[in-house]
N, C-alpha and C. Protein backbone atom coordinates (compact mmCIF):
# COMPACT_ATOMS: atom_id res chain seq x y z
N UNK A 1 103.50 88.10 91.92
CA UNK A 1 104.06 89.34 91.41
C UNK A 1 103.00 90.12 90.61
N UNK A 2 102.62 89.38 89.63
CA UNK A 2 101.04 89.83 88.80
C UNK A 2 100.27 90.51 89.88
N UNK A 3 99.52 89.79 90.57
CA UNK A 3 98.79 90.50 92.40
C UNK A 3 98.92 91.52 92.89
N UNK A 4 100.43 91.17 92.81
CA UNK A 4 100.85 93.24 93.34
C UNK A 4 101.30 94.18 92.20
N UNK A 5 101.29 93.86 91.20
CA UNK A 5 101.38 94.82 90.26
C UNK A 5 99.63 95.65 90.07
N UNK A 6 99.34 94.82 90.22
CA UNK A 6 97.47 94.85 89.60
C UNK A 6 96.89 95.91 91.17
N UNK A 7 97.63 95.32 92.23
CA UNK A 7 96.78 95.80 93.32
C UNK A 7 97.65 97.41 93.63
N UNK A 8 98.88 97.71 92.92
CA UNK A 8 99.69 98.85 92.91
C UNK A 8 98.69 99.73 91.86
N UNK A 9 98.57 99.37 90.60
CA UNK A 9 97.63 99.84 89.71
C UNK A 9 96.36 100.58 90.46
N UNK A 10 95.70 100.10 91.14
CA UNK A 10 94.59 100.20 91.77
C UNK A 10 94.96 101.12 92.69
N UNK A 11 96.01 100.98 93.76
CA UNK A 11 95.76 102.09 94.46
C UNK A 11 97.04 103.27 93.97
N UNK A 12 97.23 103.43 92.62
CA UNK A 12 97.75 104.39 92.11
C UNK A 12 96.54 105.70 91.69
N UNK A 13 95.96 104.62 91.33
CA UNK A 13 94.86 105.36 90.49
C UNK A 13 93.72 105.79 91.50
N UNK A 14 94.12 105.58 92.39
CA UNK A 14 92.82 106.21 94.19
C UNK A 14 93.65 106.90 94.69
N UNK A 15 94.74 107.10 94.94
CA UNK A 15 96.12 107.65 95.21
C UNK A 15 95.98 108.80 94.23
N UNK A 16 95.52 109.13 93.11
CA UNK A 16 95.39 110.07 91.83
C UNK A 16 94.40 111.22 92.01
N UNK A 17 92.90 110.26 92.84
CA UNK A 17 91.78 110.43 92.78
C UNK A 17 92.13 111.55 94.16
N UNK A 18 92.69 111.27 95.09
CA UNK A 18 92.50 111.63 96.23
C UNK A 18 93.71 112.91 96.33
N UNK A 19 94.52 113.01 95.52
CA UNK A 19 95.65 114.18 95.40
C UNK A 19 94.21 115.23 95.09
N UNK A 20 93.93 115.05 94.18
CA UNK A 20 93.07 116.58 93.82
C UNK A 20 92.16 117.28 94.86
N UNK A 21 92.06 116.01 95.81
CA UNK A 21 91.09 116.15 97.15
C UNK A 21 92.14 117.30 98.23
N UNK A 22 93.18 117.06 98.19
CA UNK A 22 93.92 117.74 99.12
C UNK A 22 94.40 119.29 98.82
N UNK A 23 94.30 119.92 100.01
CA UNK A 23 94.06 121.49 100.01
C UNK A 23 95.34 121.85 101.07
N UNK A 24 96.34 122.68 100.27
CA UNK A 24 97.38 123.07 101.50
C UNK A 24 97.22 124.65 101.24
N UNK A 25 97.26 125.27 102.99
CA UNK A 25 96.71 126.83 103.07
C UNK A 25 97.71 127.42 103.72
N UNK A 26 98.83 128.46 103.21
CA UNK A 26 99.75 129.08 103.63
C UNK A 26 99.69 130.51 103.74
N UNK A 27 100.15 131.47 104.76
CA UNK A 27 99.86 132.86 104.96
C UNK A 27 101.83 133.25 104.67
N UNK A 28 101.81 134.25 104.43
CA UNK A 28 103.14 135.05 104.92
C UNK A 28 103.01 136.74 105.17
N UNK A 29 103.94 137.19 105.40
CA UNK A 29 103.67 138.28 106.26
C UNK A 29 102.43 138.91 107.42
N UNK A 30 102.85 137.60 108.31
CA UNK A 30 101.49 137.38 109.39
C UNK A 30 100.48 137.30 108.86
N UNK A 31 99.55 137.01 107.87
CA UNK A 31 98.59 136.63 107.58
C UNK A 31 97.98 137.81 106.64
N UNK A 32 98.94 138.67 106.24
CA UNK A 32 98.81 139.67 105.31
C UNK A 32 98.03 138.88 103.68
N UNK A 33 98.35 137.74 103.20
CA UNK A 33 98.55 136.96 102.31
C UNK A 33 98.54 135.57 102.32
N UNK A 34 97.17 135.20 102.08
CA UNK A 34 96.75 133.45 102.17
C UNK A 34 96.64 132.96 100.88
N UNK A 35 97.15 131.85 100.84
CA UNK A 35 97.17 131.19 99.19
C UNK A 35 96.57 129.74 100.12
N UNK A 36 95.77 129.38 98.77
CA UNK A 36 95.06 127.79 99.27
C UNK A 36 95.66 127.10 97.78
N UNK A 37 96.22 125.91 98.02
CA UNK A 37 95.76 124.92 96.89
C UNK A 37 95.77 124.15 96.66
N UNK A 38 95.61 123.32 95.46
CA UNK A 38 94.93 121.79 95.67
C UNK A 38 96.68 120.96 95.37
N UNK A 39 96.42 119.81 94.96
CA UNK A 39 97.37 118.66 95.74
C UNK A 39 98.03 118.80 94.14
N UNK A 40 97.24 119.43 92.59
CA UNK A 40 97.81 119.55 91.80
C UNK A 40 98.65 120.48 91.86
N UNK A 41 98.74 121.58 92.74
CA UNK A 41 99.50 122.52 92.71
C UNK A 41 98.62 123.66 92.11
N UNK A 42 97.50 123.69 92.20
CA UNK A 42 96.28 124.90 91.55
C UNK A 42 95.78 125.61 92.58
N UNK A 43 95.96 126.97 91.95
CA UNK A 43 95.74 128.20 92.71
C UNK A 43 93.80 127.84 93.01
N UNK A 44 93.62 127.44 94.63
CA UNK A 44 92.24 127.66 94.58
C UNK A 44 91.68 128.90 95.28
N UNK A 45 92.46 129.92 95.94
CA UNK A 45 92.24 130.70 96.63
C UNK A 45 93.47 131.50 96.71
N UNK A 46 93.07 133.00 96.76
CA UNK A 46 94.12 133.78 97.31
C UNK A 46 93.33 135.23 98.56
N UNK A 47 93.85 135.66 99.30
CA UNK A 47 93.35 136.39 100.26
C UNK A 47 94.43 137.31 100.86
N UNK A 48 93.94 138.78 100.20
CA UNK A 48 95.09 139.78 100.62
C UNK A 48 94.36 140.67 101.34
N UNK A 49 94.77 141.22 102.70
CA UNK A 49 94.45 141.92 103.54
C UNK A 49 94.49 143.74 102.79
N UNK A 50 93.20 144.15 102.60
CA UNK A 50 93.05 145.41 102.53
C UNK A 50 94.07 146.43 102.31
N UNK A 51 95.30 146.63 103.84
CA UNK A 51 96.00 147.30 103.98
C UNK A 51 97.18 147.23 102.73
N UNK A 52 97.21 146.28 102.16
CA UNK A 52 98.20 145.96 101.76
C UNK A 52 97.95 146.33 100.16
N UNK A 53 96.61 146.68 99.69
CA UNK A 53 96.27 147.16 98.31
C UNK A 53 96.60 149.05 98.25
N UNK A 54 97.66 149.20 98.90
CA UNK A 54 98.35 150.14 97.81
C UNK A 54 99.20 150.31 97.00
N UNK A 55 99.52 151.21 95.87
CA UNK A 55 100.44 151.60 95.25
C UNK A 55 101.94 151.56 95.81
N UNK A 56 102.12 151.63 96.34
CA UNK A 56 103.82 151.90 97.29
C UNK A 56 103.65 150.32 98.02
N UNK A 57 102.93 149.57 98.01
CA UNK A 57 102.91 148.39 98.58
C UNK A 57 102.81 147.30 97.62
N UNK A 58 103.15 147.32 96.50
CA UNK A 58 102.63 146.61 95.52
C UNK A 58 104.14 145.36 95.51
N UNK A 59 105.59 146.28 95.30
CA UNK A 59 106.78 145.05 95.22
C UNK A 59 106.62 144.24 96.65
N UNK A 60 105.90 144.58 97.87
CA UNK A 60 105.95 143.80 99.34
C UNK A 60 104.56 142.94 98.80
N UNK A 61 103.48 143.29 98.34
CA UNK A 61 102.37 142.23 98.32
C UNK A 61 103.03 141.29 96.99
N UNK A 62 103.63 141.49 95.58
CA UNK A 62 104.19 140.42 95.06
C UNK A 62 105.11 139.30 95.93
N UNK A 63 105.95 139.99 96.74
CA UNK A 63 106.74 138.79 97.41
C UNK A 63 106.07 138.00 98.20
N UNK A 64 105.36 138.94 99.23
CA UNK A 64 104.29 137.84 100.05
C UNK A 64 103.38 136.88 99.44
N UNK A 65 102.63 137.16 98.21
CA UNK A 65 102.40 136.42 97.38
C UNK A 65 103.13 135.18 96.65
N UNK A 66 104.34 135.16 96.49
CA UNK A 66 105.25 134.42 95.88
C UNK A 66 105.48 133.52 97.61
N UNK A 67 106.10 134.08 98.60
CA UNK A 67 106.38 133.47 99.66
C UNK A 67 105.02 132.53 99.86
N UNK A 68 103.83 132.65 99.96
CA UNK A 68 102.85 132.25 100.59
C UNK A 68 102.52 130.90 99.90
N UNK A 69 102.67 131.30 98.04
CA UNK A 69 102.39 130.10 97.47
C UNK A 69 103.49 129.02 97.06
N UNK A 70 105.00 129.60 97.35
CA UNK A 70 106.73 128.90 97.70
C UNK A 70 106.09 127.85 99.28
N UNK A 71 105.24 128.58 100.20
CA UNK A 71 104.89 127.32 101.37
C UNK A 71 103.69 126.89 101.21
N UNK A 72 102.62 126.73 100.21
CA UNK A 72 101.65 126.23 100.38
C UNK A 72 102.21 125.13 99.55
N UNK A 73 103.13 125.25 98.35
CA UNK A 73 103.09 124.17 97.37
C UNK A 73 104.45 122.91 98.13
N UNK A 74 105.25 123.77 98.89
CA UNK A 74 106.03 122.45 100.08
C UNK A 74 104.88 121.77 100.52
N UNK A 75 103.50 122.21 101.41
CA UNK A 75 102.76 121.90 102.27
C UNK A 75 102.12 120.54 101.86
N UNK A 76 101.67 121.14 99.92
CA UNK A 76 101.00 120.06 98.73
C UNK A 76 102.31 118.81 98.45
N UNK A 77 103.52 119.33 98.50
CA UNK A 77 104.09 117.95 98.10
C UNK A 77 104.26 117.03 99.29
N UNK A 78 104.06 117.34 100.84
CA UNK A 78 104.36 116.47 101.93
C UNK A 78 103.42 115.94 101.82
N UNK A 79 101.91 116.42 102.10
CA UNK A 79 100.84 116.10 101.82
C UNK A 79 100.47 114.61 101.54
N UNK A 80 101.30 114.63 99.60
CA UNK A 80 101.45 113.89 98.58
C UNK A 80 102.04 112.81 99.58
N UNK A 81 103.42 112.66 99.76
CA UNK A 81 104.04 112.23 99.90
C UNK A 81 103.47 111.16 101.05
N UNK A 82 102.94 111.46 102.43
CA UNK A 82 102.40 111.22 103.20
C UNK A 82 101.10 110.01 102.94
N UNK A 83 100.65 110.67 101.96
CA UNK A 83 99.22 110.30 100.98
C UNK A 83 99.75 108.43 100.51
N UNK A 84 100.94 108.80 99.94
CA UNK A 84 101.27 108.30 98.96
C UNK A 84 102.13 106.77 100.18
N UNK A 85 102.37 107.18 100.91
CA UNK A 85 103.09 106.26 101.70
C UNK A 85 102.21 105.39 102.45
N UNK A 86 101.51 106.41 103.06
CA UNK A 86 99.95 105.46 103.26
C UNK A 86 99.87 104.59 102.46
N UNK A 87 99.11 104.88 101.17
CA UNK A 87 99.04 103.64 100.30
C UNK A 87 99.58 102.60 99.75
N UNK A 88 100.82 103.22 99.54
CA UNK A 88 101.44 102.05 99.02
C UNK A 88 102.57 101.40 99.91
N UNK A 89 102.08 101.47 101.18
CA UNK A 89 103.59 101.04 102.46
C UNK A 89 103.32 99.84 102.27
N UNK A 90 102.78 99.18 102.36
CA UNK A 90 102.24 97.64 102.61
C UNK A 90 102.81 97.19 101.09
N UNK A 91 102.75 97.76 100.13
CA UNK A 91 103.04 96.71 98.62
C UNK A 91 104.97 96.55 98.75
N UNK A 92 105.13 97.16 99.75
CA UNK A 92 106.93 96.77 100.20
C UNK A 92 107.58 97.85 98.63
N UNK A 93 107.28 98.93 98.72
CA UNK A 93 108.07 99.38 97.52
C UNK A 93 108.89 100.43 98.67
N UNK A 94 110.13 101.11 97.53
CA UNK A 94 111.24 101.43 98.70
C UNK A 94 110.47 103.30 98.73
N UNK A 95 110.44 103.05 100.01
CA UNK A 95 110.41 104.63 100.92
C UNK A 95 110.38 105.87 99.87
N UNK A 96 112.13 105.96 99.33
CA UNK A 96 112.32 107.07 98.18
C UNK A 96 111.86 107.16 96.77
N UNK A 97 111.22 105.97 96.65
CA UNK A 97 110.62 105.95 95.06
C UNK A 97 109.90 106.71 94.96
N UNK A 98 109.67 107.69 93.82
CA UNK A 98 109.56 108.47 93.17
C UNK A 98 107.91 107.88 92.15
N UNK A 99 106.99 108.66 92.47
CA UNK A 99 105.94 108.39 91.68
C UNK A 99 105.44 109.48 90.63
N UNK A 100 105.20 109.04 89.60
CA UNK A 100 105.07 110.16 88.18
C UNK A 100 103.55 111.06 88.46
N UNK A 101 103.69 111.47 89.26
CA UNK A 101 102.24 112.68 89.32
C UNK A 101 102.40 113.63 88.75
């Protein structure tokens, strides 16, 4: 029991190391609006198409903005999740457990 507590420890903490490594990149309004970000949920990039920097366009580029980074940060928690199952499938812990990131 000690063994797998110690060897859960270990790949919690590479499991930690490797979230910050991961990059999820979402567009909305056809690619009007790209948000990138990391596995913490941090804005590493944003990319707004020209057309879309006017005045009378400003309440449509906030939403696309909000939409883009509403699916990049789903993209970061499957990611996780995926990440996270990898590692720790083998220590037999249950599927839905919940890890404190």
């Amino acid at each position: 029991m000690m063994k797998q507590a110690k060897q859960m420890q270990e790949q919690m903490g590479s499991l930690q190391e490797q979230i910050v490594d991961i990059e999820a990149v979402a567009s909305s309004g056809g690619g009007l609006v790209t948000v990138t970000l990391n596995g913490k949920g941090e804005l590493k990039s944003l990319k707004i198409d020209p057309s879309m920097l006017k005045e009378e366009e400003a309440e449509i580029l906030e939403d696309l903005i909000m939409a883009a980074h509403t699916e990049a940060k789903a993209k970061v928690e499957i990611l996780i999740q995926e990440k996270t199952q990898e590692l720790m499938g083998g220590l037999g812990l249950p599927a839905d457990m919940k890890l404190p990131f």
